[in-house]
C-alpha atoms as a PDB file:
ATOM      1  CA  UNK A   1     -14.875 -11.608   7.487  1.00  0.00           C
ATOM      2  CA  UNK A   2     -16.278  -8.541   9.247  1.00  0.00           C
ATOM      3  CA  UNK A   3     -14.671  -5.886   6.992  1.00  0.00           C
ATOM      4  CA  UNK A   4     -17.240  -3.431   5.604  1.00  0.00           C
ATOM      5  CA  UNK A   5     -14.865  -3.335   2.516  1.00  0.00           C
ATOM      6  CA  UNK A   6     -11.831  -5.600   1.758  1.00  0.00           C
ATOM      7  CA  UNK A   7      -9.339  -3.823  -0.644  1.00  0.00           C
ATOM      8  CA  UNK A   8      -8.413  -5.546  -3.956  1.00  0.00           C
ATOM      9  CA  UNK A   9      -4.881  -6.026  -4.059  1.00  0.00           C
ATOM     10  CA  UNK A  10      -2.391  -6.332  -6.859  1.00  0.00           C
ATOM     11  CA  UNK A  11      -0.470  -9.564  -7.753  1.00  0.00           C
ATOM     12  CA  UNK A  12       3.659  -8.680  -8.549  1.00  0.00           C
ATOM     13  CA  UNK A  13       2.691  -8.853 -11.843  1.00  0.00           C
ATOM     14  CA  UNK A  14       0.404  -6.413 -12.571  1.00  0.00           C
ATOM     15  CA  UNK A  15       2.017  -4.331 -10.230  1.00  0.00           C
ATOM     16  CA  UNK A  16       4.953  -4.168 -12.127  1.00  0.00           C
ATOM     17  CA  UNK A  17       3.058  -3.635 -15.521  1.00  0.00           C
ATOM     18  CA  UNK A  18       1.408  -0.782 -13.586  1.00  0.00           C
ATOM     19  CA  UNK A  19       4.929   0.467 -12.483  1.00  0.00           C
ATOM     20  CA  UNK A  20       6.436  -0.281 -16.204  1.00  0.00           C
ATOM     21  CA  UNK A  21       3.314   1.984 -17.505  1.00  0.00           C
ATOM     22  CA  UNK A  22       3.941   5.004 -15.091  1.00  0.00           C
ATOM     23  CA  UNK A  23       7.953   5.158 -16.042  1.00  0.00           C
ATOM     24  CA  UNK A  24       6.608   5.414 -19.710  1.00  0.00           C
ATOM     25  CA  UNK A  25       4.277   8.047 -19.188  1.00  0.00           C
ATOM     26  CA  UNK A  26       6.820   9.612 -17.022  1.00  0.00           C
ATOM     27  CA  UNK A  27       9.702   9.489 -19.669  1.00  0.00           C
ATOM     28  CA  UNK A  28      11.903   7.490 -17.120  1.00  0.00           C
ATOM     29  CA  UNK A  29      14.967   5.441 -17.997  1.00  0.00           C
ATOM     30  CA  UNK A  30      15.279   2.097 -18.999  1.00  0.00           C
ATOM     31  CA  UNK A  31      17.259   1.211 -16.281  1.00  0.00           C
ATOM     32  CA  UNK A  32      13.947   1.208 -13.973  1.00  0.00           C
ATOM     33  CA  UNK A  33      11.521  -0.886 -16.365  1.00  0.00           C
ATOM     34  CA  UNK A  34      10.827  -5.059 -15.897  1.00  0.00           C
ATOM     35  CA  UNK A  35      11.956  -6.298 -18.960  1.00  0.00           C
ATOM     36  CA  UNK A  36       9.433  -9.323 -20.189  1.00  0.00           C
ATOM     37  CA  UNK A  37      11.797 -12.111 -18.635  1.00  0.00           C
ATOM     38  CA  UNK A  38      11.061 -10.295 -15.258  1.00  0.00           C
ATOM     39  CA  UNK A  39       7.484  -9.949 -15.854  1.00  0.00           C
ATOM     40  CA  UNK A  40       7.006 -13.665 -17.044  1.00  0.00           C
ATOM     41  CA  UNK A  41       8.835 -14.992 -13.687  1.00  0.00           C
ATOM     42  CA  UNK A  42       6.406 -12.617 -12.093  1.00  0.00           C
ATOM     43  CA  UNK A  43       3.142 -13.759 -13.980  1.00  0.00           C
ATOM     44  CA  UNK A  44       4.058 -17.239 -13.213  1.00  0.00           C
ATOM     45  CA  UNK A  45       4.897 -17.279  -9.110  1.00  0.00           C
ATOM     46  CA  UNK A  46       2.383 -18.455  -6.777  1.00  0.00           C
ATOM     47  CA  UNK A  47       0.741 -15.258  -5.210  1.00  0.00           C
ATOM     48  CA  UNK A  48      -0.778 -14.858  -2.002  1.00  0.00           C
ATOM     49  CA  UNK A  49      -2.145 -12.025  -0.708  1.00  0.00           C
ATOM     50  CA  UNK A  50      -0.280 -10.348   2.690  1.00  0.00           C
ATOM     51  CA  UNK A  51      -3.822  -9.316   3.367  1.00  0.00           C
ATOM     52  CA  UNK A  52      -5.836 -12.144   3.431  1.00  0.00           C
ATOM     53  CA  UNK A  53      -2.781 -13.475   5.145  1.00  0.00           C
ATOM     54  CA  UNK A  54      -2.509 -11.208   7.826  1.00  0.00           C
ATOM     55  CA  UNK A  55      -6.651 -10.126   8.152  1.00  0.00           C
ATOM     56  CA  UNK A  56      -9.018 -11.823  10.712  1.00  0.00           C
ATOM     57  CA  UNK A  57     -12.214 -11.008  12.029  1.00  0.00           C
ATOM     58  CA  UNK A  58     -12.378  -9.620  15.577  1.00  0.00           C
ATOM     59  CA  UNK A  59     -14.210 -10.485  18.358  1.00  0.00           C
ATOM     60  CA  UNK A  60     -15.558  -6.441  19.944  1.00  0.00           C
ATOM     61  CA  UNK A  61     -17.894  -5.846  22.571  1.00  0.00           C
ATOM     62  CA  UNK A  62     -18.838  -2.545  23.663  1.00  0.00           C
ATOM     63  CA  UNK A  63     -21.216  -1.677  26.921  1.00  0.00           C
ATOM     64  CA  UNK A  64     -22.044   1.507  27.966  1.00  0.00           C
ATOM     65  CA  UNK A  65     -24.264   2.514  30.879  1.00  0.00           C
ATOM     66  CA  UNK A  66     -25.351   6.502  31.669  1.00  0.00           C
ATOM     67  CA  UNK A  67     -27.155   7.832  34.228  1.00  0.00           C
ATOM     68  CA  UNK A  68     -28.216  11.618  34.732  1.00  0.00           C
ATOM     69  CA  UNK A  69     -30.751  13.268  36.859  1.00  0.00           C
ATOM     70  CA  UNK A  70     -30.882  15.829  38.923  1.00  0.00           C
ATOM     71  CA  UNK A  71     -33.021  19.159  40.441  1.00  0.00           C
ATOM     72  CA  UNK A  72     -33.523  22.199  39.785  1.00  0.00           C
ATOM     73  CA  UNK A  73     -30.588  23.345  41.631  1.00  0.00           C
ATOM     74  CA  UNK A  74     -28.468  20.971  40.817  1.00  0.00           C
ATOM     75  CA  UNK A  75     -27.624  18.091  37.800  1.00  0.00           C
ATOM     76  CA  UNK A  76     -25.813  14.750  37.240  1.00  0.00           C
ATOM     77  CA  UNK A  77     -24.719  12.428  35.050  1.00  0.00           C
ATOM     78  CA  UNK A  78     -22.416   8.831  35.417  1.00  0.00           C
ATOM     79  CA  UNK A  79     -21.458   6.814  33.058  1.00  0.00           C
ATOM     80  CA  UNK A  80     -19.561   3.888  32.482  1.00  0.00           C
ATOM     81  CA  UNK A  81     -17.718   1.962  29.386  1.00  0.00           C
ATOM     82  CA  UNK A  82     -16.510  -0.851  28.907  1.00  0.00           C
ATOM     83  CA  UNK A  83     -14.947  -2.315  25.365  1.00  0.00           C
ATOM     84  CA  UNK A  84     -13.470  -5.682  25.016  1.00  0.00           C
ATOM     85  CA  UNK A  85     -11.736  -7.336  22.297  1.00  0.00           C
ATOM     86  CA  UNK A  86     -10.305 -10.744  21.142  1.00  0.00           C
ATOM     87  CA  UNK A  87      -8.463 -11.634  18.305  1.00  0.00           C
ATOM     88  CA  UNK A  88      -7.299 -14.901  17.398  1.00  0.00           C
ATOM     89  CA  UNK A  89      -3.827 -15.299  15.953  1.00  0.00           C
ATOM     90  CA  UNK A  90      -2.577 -18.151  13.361  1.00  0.00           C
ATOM     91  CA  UNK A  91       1.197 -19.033  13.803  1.00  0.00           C
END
């Protein structure tokens, strides 16, 4: 991978601990909590992260090229960039 930094990412099931945690802090109903049936179908399903699902390294080239010059009476400068990139896609 060419990510400086790839983000941990929650499974279902500790996000809805997390979420059951937050209501109780918050004084929320019970209406909004996962009871522990909920959680156990969550701690049991097979998880896959959307990112590593979705994340692929990128193929980027950048080229620049600058010229400047000039006189006393009088100055320049050209320049030219050019960036390419190519990504691969899984279907």
């Amino acid at each position: 991978m060419d990510a400086i930094k790839i983000p941990e990412m929650l499974s279902a099931y500790d996000h809805a601990k997390l979420l059951n945690e937050s209501y109780k802090l918050t004084n929320t109903t019970n209406g909004n909590f996962f009871d522990e049936e909920d959680l156990e179908v969550l701690k049991n399903m097979n998880y896959k992260s959307w990112f590593d699902e979705l994340w692929q390294a990128a193929i980027m080239q950048r080229h620049n090229i600058n010229i400047s010059g000039g006189t006393d009476r009088m100055t320049f400068l050209w320049g030219v960039a050019i960036k390419t990139r190519m990504v691969t896609t899984q279907v």
